[in-house]
Protein backbone atom coordinates (compact mmCIF):
# COMPACT_ATOMS: atom_id res chain seq x y z
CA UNK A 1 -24.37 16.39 -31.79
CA UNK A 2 -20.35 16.14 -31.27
CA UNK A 3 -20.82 17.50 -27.65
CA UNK A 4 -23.55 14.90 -27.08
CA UNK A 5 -21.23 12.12 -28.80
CA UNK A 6 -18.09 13.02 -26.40
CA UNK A 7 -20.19 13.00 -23.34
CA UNK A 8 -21.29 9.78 -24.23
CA UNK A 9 -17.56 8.45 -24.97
CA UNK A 10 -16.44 9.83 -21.84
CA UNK A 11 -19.43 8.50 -19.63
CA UNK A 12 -18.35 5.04 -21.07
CA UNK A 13 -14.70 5.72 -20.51
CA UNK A 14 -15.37 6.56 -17.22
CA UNK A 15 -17.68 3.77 -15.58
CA UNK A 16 -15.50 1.07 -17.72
CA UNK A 17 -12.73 2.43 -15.72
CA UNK A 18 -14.80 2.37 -12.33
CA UNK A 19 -15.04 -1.42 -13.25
CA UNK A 20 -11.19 -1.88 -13.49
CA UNK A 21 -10.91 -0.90 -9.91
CA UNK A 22 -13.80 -3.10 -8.79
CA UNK A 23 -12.60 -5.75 -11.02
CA UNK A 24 -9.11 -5.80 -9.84
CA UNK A 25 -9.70 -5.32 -6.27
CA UNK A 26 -12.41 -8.34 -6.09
CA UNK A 27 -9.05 -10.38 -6.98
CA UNK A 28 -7.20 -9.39 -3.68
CA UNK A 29 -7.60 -10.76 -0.35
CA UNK A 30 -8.79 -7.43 0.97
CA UNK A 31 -11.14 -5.72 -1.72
CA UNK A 32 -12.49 -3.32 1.09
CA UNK A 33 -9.32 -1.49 1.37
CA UNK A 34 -8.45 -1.82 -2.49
CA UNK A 35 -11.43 -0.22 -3.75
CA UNK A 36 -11.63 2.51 -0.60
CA UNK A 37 -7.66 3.37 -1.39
CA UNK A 38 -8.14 3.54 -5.09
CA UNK A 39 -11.71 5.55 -5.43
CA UNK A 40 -10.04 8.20 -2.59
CA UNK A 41 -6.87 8.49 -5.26
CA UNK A 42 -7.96 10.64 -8.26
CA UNK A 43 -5.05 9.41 -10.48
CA UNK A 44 -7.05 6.18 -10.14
CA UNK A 45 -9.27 7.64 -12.84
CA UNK A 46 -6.92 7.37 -15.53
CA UNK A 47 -4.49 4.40 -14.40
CA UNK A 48 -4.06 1.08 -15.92
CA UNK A 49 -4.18 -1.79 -14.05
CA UNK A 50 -0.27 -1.04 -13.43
CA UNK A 51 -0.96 2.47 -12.15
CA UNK A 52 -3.43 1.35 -9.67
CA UNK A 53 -0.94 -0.84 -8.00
CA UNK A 54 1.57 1.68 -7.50
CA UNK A 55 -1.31 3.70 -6.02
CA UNK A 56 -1.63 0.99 -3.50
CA UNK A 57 1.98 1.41 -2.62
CA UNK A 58 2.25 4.75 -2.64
CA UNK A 59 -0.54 4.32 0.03
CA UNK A 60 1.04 2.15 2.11
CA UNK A 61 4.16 4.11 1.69
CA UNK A 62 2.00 6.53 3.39
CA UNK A 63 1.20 5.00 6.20
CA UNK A 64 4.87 3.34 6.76
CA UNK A 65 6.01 6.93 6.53
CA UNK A 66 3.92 7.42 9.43
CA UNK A 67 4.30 4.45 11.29
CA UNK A 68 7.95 5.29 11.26
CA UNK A 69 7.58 9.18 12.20
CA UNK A 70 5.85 8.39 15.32
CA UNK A 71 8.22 5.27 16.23
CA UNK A 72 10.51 8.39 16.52
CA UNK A 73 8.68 10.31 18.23
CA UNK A 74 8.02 8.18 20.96
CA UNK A 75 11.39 7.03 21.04
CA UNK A 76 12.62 10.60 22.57
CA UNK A 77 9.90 10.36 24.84
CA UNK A 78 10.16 6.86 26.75
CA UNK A 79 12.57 5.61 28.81
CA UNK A 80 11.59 2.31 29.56
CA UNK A 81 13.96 -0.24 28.16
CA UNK A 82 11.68 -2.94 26.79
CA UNK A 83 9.32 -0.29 24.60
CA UNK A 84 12.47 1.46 23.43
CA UNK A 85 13.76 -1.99 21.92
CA UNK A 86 10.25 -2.67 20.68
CA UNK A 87 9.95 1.06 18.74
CA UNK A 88 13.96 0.20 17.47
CA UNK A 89 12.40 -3.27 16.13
CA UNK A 90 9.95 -0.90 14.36
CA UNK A 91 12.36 2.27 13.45
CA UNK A 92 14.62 -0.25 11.91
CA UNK A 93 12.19 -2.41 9.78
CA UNK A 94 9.89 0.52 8.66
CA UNK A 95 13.15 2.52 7.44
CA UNK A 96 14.37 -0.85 5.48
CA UNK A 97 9.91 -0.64 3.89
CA UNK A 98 10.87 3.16 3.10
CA UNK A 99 13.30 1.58 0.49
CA UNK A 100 11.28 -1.51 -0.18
CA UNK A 101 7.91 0.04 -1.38
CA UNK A 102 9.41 2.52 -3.74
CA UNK A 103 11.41 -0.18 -5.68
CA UNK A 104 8.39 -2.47 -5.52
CA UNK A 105 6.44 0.51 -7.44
CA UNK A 106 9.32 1.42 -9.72
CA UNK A 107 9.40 -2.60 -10.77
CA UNK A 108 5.84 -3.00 -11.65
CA UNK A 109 4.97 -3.71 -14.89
CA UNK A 110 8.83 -4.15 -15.84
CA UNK A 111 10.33 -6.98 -13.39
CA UNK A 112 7.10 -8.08 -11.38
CA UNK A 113 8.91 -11.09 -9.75
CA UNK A 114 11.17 -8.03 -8.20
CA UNK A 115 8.33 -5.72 -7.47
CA UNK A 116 6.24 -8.50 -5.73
CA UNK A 117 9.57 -9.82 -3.57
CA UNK A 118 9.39 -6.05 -2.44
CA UNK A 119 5.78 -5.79 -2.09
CA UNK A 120 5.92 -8.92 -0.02
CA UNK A 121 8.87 -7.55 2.43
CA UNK A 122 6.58 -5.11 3.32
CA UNK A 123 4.40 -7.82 4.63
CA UNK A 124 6.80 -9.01 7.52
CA UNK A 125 8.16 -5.28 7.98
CA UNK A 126 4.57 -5.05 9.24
CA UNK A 127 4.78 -8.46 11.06
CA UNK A 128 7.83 -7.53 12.81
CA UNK A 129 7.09 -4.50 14.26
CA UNK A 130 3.67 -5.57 15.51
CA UNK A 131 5.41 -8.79 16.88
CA UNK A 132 7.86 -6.66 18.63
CA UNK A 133 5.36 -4.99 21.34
CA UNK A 134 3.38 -6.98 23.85
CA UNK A 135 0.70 -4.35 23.01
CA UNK A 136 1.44 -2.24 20.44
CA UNK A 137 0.64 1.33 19.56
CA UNK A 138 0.80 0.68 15.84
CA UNK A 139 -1.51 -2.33 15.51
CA UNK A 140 -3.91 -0.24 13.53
CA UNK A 141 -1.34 0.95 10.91
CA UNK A 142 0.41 -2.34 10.90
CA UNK A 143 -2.89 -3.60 9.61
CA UNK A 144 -3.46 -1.37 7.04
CA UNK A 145 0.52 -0.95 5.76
CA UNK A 146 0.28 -5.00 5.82
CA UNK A 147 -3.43 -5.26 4.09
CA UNK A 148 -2.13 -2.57 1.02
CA UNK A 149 0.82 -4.49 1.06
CA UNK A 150 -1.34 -7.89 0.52
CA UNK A 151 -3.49 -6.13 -2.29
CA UNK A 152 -0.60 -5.43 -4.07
CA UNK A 153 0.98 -8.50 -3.89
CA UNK A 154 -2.13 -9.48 -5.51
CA UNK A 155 -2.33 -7.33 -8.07
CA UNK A 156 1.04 -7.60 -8.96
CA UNK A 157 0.48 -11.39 -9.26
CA UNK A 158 -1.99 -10.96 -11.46
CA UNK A 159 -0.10 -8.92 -14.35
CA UNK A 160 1.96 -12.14 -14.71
């Protein structure tokens, strides 16, 4: 009878959960990409609505991480002058997000204004290297660092 009483409890605890993430990610501009970052993050299970967005963060501290990693890359490979100044535009910005995101997710929950400022940074960082090719070979990543950075920015407006 206990055994059948704590499954229950935890079946409820767990699907109310699965309704914070739907329910907070239906509030941000890109739900899609909310819900897919947070149901592929197993410490999504437990988190508050706090922990979630620093998920988000850490996600698209991710993918600045790698944005940045393969600006490098590139970097010692090219020689022509206009894509060099283009992948600076984009070593420079995404090194400036590698500082940004963490204090954004450190701030959450304790000085939001702060955390969404950062957060929103992250937004142009994105912007700005994408702006800085003619035809760039981040587009795809600059979409997704700047659509988790939008969800958060969300989310963070939402704790108030």
């Amino acid at each position: 009878m206990l055994l059948l009483f704590l499954l229950v409890l935890f079946t409820q605890n767990y699907f109310s959960h699965g309704d914070l993430i739907a329910d907070t990610c239906k509030k941000t501009e890109y739900p899609r990409i909310c819900v897919s970052t947070l149901r592929s993050n197993p410490d999504s299970k437990t988190a508050d609505v706090k922990g979630l967005v620093r998920i988000i963060l850490k996600a698209a501290l991710g993918k600045a991480n790698t944005i940045l990693n393969q600006a490098n890359d590139l970097l010692k490979k090219t020689k022509d002058r206009l894509v060099r100044q283009s992948l600076n535009v984009c070593v420079s910005v995404y090194e400036e997000a590698l500082d940004e995101i963490p204090e954004a997710s450190v701030n959450v929950g304790t000085n939001n204004f702060e955390a969404n400022i950062e957060a929103s940074a992250t937004i142009d960082i994105a912007d700005d290297c994408e702006e800085s090719f003619s035809n760039s070979p981040f587009t795809a990543d600059n979409n997704a660092v700047k659509q988790l950075a939008v969800v958060a920015v969300d989310i963070i407006a939402s704790l108030g």
